[in-house]
PDB file of N, CA and C in Angstrom:
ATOM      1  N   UNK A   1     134.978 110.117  61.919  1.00  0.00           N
ATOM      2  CA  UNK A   1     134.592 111.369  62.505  1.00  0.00           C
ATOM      3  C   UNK A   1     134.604 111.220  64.032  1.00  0.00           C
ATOM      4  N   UNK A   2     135.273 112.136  64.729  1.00  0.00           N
ATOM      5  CA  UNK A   2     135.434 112.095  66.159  1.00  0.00           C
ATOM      6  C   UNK A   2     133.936 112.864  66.864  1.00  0.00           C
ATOM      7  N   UNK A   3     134.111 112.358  67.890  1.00  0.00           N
ATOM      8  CA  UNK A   3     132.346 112.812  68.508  1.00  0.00           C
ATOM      9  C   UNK A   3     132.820 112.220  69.862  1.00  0.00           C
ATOM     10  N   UNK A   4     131.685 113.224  71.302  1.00  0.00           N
ATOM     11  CA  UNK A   4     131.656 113.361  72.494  1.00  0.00           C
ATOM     12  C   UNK A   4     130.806 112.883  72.763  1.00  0.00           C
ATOM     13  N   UNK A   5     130.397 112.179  73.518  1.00  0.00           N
ATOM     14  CA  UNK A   5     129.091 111.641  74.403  1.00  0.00           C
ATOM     15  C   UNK A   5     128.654 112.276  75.761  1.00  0.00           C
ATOM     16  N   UNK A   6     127.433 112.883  75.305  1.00  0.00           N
ATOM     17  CA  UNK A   6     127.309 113.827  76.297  1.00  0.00           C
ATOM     18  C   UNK A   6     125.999 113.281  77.030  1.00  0.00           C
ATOM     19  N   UNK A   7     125.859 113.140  78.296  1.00  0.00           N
ATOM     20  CA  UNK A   7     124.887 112.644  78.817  1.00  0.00           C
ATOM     21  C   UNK A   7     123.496 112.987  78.389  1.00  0.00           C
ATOM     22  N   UNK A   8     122.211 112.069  78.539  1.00  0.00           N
ATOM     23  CA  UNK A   8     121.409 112.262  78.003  1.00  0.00           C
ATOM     24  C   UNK A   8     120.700 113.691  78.991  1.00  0.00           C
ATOM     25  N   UNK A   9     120.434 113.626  80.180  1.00  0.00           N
ATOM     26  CA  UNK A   9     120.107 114.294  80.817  1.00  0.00           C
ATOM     27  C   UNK A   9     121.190 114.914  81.712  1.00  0.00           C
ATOM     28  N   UNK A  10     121.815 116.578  81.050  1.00  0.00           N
ATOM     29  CA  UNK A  10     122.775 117.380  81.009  1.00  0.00           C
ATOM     30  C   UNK A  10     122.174 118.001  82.924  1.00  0.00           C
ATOM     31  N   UNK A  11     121.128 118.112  82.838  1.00  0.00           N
ATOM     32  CA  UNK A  11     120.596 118.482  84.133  1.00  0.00           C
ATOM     33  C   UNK A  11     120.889 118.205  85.534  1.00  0.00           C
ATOM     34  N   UNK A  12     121.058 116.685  85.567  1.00  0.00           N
ATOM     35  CA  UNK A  12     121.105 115.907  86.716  1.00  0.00           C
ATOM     36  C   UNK A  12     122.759 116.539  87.102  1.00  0.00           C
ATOM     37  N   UNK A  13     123.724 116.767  86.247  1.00  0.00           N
ATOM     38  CA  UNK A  13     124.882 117.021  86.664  1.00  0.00           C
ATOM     39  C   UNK A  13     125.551 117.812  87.587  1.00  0.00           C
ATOM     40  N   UNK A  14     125.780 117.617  88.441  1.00  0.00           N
ATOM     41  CA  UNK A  14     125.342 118.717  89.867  1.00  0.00           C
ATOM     42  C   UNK A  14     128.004 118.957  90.276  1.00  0.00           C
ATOM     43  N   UNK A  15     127.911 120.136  90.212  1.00  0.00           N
ATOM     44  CA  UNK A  15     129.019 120.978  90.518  1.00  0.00           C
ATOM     45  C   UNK A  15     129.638 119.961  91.923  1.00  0.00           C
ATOM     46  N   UNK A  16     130.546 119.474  92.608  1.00  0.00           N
ATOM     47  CA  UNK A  16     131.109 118.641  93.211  1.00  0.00           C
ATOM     48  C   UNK A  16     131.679 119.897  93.926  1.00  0.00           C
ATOM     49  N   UNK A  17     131.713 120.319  95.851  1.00  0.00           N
ATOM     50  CA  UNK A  17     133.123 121.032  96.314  1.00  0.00           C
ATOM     51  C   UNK A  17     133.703 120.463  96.913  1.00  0.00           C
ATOM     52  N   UNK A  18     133.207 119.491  97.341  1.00  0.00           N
ATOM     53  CA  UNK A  18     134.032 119.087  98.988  1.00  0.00           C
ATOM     54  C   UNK A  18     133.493 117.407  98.699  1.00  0.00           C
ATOM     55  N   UNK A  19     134.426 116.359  98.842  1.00  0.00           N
ATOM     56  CA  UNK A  19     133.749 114.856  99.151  1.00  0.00           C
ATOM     57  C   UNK A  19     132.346 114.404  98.386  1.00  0.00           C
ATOM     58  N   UNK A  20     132.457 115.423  97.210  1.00  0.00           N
ATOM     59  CA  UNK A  20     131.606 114.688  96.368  1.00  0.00           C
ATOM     60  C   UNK A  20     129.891 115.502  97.052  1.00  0.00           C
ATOM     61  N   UNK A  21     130.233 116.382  97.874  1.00  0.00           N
ATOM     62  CA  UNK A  21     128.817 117.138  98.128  1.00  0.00           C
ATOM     63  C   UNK A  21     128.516 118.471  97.265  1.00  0.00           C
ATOM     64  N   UNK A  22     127.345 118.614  97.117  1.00  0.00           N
ATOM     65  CA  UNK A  22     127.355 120.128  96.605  1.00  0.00           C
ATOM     66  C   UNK A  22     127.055 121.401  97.119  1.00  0.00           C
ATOM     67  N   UNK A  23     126.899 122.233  96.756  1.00  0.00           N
ATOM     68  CA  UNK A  23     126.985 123.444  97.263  1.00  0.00           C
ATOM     69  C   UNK A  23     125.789 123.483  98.516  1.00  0.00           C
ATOM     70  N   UNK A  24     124.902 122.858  98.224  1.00  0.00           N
ATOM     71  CA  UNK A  24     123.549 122.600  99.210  1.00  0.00           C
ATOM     72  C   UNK A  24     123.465 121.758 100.401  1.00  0.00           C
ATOM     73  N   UNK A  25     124.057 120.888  99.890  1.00  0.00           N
ATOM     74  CA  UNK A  25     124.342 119.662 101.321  1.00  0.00           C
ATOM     75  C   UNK A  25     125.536 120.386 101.646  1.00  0.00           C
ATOM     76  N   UNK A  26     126.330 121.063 101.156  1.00  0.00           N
ATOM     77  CA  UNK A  26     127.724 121.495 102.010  1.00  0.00           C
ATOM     78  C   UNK A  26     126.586 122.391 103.331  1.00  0.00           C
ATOM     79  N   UNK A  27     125.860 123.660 102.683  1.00  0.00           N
ATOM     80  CA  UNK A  27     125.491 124.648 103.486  1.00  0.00           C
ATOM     81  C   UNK A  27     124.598 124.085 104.291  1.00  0.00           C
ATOM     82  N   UNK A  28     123.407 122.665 104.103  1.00  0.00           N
ATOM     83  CA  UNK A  28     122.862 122.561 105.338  1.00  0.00           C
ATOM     84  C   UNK A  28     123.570 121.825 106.302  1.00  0.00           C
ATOM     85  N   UNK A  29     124.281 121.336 105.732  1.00  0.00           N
ATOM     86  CA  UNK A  29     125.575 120.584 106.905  1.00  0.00           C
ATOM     87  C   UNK A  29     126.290 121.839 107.649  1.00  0.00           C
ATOM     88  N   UNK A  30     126.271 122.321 107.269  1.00  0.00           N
ATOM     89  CA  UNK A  30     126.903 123.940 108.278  1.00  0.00           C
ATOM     90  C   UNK A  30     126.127 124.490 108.938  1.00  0.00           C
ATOM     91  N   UNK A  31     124.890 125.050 108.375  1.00  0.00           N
ATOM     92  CA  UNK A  31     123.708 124.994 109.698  1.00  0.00           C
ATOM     93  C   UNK A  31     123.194 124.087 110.876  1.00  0.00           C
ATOM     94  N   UNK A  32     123.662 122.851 110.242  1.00  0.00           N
ATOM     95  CA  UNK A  32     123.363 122.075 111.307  1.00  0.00           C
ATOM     96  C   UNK A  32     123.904 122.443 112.484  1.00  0.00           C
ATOM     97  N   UNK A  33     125.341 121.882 111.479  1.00  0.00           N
ATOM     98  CA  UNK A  33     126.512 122.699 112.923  1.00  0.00           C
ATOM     99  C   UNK A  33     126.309 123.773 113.575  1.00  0.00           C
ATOM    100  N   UNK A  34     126.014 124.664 112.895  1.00  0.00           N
ATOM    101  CA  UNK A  34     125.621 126.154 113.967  1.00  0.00           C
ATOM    102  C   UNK A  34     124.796 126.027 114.770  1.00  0.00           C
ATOM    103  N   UNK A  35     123.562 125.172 114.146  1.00  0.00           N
ATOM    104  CA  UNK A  35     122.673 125.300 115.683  1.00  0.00           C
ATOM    105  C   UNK A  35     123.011 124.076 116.080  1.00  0.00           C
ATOM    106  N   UNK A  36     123.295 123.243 115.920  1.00  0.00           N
ATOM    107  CA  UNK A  36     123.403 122.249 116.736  1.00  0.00           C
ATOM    108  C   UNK A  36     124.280 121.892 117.701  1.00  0.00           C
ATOM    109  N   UNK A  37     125.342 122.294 117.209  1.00  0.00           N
ATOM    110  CA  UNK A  37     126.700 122.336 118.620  1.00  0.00           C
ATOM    111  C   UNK A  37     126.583 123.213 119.729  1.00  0.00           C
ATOM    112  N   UNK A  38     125.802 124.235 119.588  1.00  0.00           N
ATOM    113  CA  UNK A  38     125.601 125.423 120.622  1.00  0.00           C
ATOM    114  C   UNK A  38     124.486 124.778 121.705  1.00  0.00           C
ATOM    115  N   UNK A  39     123.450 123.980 120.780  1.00  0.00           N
ATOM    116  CA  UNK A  39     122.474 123.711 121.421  1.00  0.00           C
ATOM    117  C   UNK A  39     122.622 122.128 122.180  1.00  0.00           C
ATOM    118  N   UNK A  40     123.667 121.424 121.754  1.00  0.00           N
ATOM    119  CA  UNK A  40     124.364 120.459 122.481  1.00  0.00           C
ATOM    120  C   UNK A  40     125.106 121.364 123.403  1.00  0.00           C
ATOM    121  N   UNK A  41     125.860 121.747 123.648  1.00  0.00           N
ATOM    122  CA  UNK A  41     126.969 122.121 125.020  1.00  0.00           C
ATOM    123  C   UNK A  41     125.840 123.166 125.760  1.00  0.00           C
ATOM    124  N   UNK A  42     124.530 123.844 125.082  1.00  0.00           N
ATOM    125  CA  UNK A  42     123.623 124.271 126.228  1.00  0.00           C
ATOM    126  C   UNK A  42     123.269 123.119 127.052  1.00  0.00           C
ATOM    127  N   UNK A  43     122.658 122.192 126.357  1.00  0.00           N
ATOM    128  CA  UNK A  43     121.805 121.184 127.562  1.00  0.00           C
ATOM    129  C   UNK A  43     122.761 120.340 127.493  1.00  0.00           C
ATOM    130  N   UNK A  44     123.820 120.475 127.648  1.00  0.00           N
ATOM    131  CA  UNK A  44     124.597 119.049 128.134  1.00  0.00           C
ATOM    132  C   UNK A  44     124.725 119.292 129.670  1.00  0.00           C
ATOM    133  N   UNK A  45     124.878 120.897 129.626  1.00  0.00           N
ATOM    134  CA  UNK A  45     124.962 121.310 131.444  1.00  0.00           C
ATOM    135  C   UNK A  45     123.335 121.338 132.360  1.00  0.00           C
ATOM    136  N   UNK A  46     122.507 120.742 132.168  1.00  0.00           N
ATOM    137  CA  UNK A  46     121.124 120.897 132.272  1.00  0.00           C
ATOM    138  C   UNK A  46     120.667 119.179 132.587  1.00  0.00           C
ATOM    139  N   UNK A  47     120.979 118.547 131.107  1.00  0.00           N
ATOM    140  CA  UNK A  47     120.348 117.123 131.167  1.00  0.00           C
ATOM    141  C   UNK A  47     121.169 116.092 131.137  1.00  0.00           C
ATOM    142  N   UNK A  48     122.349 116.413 130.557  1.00  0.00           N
ATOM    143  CA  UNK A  48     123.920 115.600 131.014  1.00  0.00           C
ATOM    144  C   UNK A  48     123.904 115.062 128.802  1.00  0.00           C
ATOM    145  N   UNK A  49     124.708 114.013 129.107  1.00  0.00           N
ATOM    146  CA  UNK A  49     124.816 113.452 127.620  1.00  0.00           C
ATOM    147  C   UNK A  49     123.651 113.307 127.034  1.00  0.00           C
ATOM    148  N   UNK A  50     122.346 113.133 127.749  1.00  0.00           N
ATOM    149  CA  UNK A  50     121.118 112.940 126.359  1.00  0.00           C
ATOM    150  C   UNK A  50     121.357 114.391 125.828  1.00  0.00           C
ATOM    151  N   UNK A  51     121.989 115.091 125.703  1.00  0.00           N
ATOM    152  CA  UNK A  51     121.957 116.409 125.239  1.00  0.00           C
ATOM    153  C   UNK A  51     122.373 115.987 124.128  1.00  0.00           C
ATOM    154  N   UNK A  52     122.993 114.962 123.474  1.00  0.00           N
ATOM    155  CA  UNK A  52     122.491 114.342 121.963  1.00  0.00           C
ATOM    156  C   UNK A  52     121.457 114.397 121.553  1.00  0.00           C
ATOM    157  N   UNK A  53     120.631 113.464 121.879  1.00  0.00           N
ATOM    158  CA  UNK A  53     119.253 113.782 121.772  1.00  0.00           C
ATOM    159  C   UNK A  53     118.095 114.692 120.822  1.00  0.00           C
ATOM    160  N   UNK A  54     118.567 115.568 121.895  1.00  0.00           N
ATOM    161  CA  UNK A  54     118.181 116.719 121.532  1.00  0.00           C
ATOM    162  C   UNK A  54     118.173 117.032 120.534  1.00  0.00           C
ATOM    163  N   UNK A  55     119.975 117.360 119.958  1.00  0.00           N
ATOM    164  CA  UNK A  55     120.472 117.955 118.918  1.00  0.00           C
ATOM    165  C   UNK A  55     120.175 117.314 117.356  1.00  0.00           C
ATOM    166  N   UNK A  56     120.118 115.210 117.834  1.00  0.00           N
ATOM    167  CA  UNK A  56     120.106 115.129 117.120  1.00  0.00           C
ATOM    168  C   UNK A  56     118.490 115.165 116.540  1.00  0.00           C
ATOM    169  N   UNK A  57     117.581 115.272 116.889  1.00  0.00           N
ATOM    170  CA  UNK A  57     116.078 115.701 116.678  1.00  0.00           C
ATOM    171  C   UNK A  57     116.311 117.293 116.484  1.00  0.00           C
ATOM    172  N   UNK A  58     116.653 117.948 116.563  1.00  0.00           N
ATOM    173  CA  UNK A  58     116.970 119.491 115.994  1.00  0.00           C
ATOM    174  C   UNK A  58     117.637 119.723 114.324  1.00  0.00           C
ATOM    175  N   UNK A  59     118.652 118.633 114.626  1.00  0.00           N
ATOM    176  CA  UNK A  59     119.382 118.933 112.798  1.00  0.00           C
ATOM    177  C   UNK A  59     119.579 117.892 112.112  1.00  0.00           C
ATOM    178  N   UNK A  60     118.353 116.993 112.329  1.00  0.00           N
ATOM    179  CA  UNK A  60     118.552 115.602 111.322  1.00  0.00           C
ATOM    180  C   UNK A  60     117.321 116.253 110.215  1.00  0.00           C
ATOM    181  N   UNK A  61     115.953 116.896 110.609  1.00  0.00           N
ATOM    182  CA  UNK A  61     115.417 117.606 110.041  1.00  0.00           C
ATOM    183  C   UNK A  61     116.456 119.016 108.848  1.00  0.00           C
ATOM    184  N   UNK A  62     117.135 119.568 109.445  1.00  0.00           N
ATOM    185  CA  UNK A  62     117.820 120.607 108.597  1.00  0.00           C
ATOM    186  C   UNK A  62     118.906 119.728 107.358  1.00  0.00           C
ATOM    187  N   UNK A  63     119.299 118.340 108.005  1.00  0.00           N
ATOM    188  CA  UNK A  63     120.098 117.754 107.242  1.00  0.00           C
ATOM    189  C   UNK A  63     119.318 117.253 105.894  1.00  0.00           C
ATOM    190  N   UNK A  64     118.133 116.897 106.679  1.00  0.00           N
ATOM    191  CA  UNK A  64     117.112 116.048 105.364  1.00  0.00           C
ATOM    192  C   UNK A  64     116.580 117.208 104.324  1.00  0.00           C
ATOM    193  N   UNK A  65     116.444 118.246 104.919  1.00  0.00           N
ATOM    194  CA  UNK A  65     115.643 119.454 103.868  1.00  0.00           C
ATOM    195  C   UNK A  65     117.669 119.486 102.885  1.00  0.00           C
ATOM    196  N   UNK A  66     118.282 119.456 103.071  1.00  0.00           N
ATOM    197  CA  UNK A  66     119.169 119.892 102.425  1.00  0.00           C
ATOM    198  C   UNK A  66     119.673 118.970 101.317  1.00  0.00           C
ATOM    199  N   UNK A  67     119.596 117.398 101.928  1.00  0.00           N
ATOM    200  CA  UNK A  67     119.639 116.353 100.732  1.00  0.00           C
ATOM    201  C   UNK A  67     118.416 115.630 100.247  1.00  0.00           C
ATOM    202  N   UNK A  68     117.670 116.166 100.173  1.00  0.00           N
ATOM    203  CA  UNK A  68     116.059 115.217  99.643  1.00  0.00           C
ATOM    204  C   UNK A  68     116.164 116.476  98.450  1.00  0.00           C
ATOM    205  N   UNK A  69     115.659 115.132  97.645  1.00  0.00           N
ATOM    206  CA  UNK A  69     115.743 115.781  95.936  1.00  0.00           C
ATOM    207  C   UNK A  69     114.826 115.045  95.193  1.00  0.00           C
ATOM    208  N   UNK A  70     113.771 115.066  94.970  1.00  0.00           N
ATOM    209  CA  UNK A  70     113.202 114.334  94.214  1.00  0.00           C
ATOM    210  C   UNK A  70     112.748 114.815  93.099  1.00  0.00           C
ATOM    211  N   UNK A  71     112.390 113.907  91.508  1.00  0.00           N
ATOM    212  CA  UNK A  71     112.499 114.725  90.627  1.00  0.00           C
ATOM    213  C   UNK A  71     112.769 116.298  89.926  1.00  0.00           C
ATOM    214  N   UNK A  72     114.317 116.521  90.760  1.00  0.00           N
ATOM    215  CA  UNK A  72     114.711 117.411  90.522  1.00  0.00           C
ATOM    216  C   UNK A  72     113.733 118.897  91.527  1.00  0.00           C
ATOM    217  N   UNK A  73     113.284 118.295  92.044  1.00  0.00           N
ATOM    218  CA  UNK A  73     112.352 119.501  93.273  1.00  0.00           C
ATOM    219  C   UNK A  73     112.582 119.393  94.305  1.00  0.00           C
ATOM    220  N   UNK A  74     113.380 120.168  95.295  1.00  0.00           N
ATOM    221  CA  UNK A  74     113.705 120.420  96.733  1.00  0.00           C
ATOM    222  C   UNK A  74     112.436 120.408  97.307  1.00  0.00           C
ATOM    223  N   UNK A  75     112.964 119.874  98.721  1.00  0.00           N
ATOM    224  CA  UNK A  75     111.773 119.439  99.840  1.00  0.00           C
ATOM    225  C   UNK A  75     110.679 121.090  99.720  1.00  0.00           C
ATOM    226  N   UNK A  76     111.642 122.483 100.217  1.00  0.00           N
ATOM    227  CA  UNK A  76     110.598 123.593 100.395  1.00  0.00           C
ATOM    228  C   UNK A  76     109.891 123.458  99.320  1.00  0.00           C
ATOM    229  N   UNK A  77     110.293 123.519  98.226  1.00  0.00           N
ATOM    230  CA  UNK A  77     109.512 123.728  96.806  1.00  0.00           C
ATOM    231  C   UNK A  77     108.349 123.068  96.550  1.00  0.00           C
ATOM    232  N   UNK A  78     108.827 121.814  96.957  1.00  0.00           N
ATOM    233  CA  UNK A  78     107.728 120.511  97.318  1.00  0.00           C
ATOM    234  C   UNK A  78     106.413 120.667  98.553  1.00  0.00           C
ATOM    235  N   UNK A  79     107.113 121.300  99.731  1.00  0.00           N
ATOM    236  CA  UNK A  79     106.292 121.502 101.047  1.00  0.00           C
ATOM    237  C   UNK A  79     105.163 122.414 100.083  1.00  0.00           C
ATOM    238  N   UNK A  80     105.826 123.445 100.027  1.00  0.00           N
ATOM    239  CA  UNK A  80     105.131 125.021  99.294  1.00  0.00           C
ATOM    240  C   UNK A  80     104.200 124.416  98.110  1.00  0.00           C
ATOM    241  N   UNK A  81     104.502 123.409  97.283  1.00  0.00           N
ATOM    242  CA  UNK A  81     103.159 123.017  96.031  1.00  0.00           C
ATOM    243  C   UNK A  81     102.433 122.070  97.224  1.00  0.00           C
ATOM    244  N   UNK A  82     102.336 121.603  98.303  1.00  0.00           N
ATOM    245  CA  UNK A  82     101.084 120.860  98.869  1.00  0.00           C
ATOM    246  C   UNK A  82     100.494 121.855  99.868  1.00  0.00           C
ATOM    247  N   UNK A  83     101.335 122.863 100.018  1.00  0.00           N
ATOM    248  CA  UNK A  83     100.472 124.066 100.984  1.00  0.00           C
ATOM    249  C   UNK A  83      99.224 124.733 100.378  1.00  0.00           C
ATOM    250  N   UNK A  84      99.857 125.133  99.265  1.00  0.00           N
ATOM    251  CA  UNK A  84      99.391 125.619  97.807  1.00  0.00           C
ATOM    252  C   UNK A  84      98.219 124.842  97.578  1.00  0.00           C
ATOM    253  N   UNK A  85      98.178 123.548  96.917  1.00  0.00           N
ATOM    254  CA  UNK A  85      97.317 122.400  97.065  1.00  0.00           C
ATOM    255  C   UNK A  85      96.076 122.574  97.883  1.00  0.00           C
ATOM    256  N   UNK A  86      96.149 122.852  98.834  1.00  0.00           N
ATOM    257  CA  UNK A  86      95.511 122.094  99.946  1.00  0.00           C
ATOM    258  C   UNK A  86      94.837 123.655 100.422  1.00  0.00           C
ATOM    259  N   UNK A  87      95.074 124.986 100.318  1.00  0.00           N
ATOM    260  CA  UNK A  87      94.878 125.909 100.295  1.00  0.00           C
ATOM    261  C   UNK A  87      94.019 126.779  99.525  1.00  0.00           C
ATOM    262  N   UNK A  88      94.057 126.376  98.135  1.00  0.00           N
ATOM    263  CA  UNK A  88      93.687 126.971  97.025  1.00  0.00           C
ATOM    264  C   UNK A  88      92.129 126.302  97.076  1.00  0.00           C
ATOM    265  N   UNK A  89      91.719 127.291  96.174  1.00  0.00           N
ATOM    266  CA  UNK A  89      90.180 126.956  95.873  1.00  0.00           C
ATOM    267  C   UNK A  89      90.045 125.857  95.221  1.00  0.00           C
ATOM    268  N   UNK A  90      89.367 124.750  95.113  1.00  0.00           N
ATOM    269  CA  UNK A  90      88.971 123.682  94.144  1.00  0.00           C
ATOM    270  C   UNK A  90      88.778 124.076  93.055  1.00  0.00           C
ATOM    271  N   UNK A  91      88.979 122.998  91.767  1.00  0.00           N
ATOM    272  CA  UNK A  91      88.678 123.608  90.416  1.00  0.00           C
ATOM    273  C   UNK A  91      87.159 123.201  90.201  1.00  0.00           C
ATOM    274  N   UNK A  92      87.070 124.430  89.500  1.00  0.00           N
ATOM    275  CA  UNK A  92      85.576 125.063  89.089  1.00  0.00           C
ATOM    276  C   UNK A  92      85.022 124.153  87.923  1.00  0.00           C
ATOM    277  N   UNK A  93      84.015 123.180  88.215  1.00  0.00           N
ATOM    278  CA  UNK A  93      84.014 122.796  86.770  1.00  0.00           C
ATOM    279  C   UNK A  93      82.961 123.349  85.996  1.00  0.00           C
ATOM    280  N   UNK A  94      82.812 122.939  84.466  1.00  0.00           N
ATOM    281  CA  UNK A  94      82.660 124.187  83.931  1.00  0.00           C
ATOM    282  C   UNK A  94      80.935 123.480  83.696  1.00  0.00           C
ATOM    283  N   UNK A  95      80.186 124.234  83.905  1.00  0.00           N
ATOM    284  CA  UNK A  95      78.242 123.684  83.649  1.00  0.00           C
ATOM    285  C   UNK A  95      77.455 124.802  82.980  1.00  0.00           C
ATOM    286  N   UNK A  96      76.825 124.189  82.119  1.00  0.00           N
ATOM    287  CA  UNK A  96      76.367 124.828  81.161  1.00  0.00           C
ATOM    288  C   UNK A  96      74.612 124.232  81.394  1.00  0.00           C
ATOM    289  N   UNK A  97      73.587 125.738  81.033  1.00  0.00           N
ATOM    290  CA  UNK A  97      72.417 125.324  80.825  1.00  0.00           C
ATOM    291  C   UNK A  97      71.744 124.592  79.514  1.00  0.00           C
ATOM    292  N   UNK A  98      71.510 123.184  79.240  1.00  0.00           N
ATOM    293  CA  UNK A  98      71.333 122.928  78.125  1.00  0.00           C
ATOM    294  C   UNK A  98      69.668 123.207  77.989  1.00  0.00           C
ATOM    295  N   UNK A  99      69.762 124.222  77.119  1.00  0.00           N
ATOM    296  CA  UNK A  99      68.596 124.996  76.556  1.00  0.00           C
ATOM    297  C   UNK A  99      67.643 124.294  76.037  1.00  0.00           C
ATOM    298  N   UNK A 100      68.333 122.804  75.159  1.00  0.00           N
ATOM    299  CA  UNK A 100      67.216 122.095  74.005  1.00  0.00           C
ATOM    300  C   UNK A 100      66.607 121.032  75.620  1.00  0.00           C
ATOM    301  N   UNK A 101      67.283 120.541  76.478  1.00  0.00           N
ATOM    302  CA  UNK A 101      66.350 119.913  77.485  1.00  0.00           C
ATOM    303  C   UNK A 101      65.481 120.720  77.959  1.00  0.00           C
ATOM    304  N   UNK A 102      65.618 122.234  78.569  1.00  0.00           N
ATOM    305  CA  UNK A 102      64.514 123.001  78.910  1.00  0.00           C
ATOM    306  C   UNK A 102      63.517 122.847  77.988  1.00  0.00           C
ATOM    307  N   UNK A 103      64.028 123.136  76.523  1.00  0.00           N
ATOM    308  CA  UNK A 103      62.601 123.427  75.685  1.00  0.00           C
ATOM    309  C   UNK A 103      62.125 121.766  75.660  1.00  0.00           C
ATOM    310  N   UNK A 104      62.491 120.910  75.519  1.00  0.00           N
ATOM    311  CA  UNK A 104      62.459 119.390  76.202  1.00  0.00           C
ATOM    312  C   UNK A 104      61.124 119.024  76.644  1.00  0.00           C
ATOM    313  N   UNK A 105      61.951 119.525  78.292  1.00  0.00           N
ATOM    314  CA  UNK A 105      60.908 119.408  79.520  1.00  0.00           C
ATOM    315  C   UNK A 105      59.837 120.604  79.411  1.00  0.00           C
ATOM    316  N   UNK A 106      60.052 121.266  79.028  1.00  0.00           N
ATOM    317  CA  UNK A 106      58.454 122.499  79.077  1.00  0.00           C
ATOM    318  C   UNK A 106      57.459 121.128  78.287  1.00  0.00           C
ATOM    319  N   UNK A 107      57.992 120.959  76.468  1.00  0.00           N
ATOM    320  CA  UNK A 107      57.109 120.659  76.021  1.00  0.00           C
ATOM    321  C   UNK A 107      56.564 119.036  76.913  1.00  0.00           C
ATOM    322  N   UNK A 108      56.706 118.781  77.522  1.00  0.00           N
ATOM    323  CA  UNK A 108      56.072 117.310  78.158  1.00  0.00           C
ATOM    324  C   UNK A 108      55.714 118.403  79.011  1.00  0.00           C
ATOM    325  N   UNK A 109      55.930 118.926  79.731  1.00  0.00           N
ATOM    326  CA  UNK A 109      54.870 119.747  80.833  1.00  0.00           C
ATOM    327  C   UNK A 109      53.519 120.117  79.790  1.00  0.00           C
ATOM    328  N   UNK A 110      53.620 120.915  78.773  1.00  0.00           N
ATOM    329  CA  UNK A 110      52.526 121.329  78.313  1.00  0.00           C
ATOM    330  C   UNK A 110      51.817 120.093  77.535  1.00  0.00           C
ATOM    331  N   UNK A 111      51.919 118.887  77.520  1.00  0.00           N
ATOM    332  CA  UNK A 111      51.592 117.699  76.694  1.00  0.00           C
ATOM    333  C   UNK A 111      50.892 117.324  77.817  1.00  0.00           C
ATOM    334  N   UNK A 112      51.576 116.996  79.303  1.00  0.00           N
ATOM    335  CA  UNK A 112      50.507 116.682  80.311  1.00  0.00           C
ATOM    336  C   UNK A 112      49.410 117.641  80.909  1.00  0.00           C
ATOM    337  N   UNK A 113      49.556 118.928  80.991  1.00  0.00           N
ATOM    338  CA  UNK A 113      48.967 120.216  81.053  1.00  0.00           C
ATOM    339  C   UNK A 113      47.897 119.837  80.335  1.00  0.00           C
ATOM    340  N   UNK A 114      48.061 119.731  78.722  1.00  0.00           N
ATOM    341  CA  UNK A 114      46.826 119.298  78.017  1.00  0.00           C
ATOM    342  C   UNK A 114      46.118 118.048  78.199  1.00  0.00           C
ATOM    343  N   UNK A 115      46.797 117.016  78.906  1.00  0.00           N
ATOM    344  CA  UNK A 115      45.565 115.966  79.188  1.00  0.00           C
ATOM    345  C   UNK A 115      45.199 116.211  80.162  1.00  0.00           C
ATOM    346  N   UNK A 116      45.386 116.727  81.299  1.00  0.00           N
ATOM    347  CA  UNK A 116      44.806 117.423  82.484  1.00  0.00           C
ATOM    348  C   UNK A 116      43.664 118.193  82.116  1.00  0.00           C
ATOM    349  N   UNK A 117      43.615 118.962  81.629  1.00  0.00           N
ATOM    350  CA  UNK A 117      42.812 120.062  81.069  1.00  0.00           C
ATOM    351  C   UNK A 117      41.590 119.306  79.989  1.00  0.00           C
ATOM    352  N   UNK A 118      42.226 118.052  79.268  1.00  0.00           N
ATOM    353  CA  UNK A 118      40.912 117.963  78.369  1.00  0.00           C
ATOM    354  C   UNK A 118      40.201 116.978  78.794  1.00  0.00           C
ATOM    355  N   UNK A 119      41.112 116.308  80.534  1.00  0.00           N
ATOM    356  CA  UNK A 119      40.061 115.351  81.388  1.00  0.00           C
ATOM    357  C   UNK A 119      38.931 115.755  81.799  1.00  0.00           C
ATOM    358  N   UNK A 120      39.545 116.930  82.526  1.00  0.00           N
ATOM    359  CA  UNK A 120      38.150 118.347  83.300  1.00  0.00           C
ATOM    360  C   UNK A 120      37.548 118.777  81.975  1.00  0.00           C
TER     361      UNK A 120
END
């Protein structure tokens, strides 16, 4: 009987366009470029060649949000659950009056009540 072997985890399999990148690292690699080449040839006339620098502290950040992947969760997705986190109300835990200790503690109150009372 003929049969396919299909990976165990069908998920991880990510669409290939260009050099083995995908559709995501293609597009933040293009933003980079947009802001970053404009914003190199601004301060190159200003601060001279550190106008690298610059750029590259401007779109090494846009490069990293575009290839950081960890268990299948992008960096925003990730930022956004510790905003979330850290934002949200604490969990409530749940407390209950236990009734049989009240009736408990009364009766030793009224047990010492009565030796008080039959000292006087």
């Amino acid at each position: 009987m003929d049969y396919v072997n299909v990976p165990k985890d069908i998920l991880k399999i990510r669409e290939k366009y260009l050099m083995g990148l995908g559709k995501r690292e293609l597009i933040s690699l293009a933003v980079a470029g947009v802001v970053g080449l404009p914003l190199y040839f601004k301060f190159k006339d200003l601060i001279g060649v550190q106008a690298i620098y610059v750029m590259l502290i401007v779109i090494i950040p846009i490069i990293f949000a575009g290839f950081y992947e960890d268990d299948g969760i992008y960096l925003e997705k990730k930022v956004w659950y510790i905003i979330k986190f850290y934002t949200s109300k604490p969990i409530r835990v749940y407390k209950s009056n236990n009734f049989y200790k009240q009736i408990e503690n009364k009766a030793i109150l009224n047990k010492k009540l009565i030796k008080v009372i039959k000292r006087k």
